[in-house]
C-alpha atoms as a PDB file:
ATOM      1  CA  UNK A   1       0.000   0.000   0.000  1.00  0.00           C
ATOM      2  CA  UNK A   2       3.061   2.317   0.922  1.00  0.00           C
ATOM      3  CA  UNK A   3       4.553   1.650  -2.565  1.00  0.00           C
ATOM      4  CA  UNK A   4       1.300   2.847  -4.475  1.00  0.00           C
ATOM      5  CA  UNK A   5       1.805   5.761  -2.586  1.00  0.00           C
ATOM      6  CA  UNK A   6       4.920   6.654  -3.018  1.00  0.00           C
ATOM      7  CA  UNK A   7       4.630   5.766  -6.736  1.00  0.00           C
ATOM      8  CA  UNK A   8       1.744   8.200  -7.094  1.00  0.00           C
ATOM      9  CA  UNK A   9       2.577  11.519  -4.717  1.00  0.00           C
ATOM     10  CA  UNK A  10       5.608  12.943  -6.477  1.00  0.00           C
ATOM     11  CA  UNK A  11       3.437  12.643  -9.759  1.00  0.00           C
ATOM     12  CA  UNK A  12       0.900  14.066  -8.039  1.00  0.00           C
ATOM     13  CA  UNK A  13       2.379  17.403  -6.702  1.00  0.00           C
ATOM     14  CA  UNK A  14       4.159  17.844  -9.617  1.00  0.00           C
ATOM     15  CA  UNK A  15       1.113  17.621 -12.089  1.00  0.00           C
ATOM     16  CA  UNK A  16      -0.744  20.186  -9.044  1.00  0.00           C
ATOM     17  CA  UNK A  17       2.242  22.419  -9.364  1.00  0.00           C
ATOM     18  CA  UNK A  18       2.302  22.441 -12.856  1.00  0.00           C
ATOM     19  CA  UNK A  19      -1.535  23.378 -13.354  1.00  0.00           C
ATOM     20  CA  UNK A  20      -1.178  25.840 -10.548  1.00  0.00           C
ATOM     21  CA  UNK A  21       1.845  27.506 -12.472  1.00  0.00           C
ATOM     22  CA  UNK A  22      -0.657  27.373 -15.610  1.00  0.00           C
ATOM     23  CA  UNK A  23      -3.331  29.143 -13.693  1.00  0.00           C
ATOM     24  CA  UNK A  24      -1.351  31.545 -12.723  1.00  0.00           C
ATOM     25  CA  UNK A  25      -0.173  32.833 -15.964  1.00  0.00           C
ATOM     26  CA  UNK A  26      -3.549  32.735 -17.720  1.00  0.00           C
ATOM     27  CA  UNK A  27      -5.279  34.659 -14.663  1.00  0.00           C
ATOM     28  CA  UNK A  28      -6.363  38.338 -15.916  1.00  0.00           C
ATOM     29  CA  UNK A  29      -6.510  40.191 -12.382  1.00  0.00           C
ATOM     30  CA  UNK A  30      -3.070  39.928 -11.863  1.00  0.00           C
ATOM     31  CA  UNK A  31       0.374  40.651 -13.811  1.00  0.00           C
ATOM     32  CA  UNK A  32       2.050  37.341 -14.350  1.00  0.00           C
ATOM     33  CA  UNK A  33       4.859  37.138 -12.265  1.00  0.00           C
ATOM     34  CA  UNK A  34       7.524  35.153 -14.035  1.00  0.00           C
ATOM     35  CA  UNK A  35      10.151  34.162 -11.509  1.00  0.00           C
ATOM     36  CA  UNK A  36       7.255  32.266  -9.421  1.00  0.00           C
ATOM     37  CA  UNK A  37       5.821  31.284 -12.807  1.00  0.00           C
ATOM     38  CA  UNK A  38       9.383  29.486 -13.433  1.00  0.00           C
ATOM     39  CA  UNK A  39       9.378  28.304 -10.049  1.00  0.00           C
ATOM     40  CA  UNK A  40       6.705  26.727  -9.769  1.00  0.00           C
ATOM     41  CA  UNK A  41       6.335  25.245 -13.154  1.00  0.00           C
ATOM     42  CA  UNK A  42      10.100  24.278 -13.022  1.00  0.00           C
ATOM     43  CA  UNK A  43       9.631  22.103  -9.492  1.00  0.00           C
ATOM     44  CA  UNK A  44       6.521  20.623 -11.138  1.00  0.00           C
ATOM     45  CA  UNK A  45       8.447  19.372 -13.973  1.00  0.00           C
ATOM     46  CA  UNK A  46      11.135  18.085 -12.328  1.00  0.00           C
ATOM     47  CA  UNK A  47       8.858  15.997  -9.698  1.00  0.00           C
ATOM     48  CA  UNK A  48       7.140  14.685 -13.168  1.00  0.00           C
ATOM     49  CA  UNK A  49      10.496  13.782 -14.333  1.00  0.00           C
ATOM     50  CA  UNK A  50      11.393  12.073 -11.143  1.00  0.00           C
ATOM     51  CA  UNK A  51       8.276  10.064 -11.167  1.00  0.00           C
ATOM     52  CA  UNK A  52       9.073   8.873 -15.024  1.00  0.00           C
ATOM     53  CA  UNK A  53      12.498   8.019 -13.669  1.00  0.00           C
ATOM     54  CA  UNK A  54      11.217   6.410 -10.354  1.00  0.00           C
ATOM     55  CA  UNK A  55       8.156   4.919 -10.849  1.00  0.00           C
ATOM     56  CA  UNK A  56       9.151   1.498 -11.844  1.00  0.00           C
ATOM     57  CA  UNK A  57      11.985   1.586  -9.054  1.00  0.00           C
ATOM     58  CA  UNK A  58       9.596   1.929  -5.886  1.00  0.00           C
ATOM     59  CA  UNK A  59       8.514  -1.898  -5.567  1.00  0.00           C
ATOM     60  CA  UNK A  60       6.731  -3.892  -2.171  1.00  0.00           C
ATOM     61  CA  UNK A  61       9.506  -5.871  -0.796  1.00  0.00           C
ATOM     62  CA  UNK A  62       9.616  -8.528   1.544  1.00  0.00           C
ATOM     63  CA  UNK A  63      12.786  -9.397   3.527  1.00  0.00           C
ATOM     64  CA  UNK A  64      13.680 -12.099   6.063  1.00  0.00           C
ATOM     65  CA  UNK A  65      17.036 -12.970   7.508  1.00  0.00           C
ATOM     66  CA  UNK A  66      18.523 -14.657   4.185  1.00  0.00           C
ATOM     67  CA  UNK A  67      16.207 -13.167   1.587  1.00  0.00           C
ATOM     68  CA  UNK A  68      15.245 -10.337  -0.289  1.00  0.00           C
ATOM     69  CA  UNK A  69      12.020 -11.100  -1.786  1.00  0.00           C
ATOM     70  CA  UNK A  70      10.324  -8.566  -4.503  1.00  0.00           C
ATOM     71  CA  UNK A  71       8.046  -8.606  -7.667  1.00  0.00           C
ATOM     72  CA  UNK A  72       9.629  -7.303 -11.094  1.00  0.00           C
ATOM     73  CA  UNK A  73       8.078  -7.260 -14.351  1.00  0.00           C
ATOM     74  CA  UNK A  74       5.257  -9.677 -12.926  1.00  0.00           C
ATOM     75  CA  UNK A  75       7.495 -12.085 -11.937  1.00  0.00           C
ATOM     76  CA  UNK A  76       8.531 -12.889  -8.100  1.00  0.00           C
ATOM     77  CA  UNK A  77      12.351 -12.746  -7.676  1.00  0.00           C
ATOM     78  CA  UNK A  78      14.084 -14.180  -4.813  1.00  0.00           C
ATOM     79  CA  UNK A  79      17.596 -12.773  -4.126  1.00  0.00           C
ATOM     80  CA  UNK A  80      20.244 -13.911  -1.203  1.00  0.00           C
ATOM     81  CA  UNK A  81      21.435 -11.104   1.167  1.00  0.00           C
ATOM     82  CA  UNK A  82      24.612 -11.765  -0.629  1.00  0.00           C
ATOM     83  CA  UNK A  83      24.039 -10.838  -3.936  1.00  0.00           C
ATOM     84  CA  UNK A  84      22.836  -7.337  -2.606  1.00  0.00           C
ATOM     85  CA  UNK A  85      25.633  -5.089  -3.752  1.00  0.00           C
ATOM     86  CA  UNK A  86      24.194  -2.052  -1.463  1.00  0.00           C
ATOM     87  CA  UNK A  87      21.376  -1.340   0.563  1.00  0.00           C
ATOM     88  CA  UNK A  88      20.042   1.703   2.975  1.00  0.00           C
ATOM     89  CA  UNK A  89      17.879   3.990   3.641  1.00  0.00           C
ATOM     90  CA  UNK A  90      16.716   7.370   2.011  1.00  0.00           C
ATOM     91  CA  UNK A  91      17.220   9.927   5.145  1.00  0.00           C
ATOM     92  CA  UNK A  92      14.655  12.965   6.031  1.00  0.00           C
ATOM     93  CA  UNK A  93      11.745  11.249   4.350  1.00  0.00           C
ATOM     94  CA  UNK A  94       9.075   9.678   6.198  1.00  0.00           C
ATOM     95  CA  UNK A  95       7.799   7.374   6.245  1.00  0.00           C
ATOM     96  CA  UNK A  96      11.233   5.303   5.733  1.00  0.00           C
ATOM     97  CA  UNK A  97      12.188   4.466   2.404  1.00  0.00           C
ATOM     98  CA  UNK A  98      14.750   2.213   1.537  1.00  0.00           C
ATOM     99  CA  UNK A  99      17.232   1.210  -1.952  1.00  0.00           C
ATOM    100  CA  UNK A 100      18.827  -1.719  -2.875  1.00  0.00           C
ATOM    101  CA  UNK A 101      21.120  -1.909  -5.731  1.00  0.00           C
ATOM    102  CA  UNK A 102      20.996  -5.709  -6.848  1.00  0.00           C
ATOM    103  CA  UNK A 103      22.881  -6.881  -9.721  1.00  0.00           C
ATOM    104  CA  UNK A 104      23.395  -3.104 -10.802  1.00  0.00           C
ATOM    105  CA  UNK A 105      19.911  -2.355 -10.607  1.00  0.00           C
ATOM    106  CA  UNK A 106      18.271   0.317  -8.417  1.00  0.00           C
ATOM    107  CA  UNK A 107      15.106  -0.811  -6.333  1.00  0.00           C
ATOM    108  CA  UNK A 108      13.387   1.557  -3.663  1.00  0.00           C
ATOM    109  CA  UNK A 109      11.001   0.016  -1.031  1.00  0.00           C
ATOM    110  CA  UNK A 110       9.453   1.863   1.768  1.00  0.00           C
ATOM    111  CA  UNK A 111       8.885  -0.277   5.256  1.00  0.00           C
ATOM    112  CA  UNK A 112       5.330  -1.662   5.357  1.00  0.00           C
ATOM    113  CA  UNK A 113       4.134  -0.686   8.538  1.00  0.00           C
ATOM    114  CA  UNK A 114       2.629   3.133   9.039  1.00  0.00           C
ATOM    115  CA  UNK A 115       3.742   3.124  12.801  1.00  0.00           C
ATOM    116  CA  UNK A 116       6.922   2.145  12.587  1.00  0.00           C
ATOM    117  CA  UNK A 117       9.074   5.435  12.687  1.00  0.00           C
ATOM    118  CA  UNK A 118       9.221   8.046  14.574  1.00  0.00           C
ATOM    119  CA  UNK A 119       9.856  11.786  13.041  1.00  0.00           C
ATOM    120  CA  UNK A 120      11.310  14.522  15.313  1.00  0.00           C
ATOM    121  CA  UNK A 121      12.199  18.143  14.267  1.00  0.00           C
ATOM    122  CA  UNK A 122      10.952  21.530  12.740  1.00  0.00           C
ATOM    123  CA  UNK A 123       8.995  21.621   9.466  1.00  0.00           C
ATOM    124  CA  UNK A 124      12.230  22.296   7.298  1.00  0.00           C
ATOM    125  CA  UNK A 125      14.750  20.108   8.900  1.00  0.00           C
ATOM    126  CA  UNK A 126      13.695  16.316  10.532  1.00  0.00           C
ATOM    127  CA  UNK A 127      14.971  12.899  11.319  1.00  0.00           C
ATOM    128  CA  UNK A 128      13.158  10.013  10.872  1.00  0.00           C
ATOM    129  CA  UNK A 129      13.483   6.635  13.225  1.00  0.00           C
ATOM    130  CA  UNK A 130      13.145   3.497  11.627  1.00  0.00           C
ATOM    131  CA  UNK A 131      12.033   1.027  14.403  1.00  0.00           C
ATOM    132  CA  UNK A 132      10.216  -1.171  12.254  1.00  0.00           C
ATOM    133  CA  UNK A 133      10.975  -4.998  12.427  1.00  0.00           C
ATOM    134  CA  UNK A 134      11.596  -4.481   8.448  1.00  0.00           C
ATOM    135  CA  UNK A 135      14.068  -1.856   9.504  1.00  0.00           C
ATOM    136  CA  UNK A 136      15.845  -4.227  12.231  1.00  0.00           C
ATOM    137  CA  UNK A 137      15.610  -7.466   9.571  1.00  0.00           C
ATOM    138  CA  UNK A 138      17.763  -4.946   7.364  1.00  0.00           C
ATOM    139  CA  UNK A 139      19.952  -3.547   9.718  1.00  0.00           C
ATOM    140  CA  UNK A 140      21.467  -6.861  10.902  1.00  0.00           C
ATOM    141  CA  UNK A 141      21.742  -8.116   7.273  1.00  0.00           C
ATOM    142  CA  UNK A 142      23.995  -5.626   6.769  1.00  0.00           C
ATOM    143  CA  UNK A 143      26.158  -5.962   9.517  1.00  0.00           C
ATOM    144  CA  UNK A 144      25.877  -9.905   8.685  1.00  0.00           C
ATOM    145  CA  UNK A 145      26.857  -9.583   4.999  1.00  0.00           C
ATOM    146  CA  UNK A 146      28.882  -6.298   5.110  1.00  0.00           C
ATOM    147  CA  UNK A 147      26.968  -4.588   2.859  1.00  0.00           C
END
């Protein structure tokens, strides 16, 4: 459920920015203001762009002590911990996301539980605590593998 979120909010602010930025410009009370009309149009374009780039990336994972476990292309691939060649996790977002690079490919996976962080800080600056089990399954695979 995470995933299909994740997969669908950056495309979603950016397509919001982008009509807001069209808006603007074609509204007749006011005189278009182009370095917010660049602005805003530019970060909704590049969030669009990150979702073409992302969106098959973001993928529901399941991990045990041994096993990476996650669906590509309809098909279910099972990988070893040992044929991850990196894994972590995305800081300052939250909930916690999470990459993998196996056999030079890039996979992002956020944790599947909604209570499983905590998030302290400010609105502009944050940190994010993973204390899901997914999080602890992860962390001690890579101490155990050195990844």
């Amino acid at each position: 459920m995470q995933a299909l979120f994740w997969r669908y909010i950056i495309l979603t602010i950016g397509i919001l920015l982008l009509c807001l930025s069209i808006l603007k410009f074609y509204n007749p009370d006011h005189i278009t203001d182009w370095k917010n009309l660049i602005i805003f149009s530019g970060a909704g374009l590049l969030l669009i762009g990150l979702n073409i780039f992302l969106f098959d990336r973001i993928k529901t994972v399941k991990v045990n002590h041994s096993r990476i476990i996650y669906e590509e292309k309809g098909e279910q691939k099972d990988i070893n911990w040992k044929d991850v060649n990196r894994v972590g996790r995305i800081l300052f977002i939250a909930p916690p996301l999470y990459f993998a690079i196996i056999n030079k490919n890039l996979i992002i996976f956020p944790t599947e539980r909604n209570f499983g962080y905590s998030s302290f800080g400010s609105s502009s600056v944050f940190v994010v605590i993973d204390h899901s089990k997914m999080g602890e399954i992860i962390n001690k695979a890579k101490e155990q593998y050195l990844i």
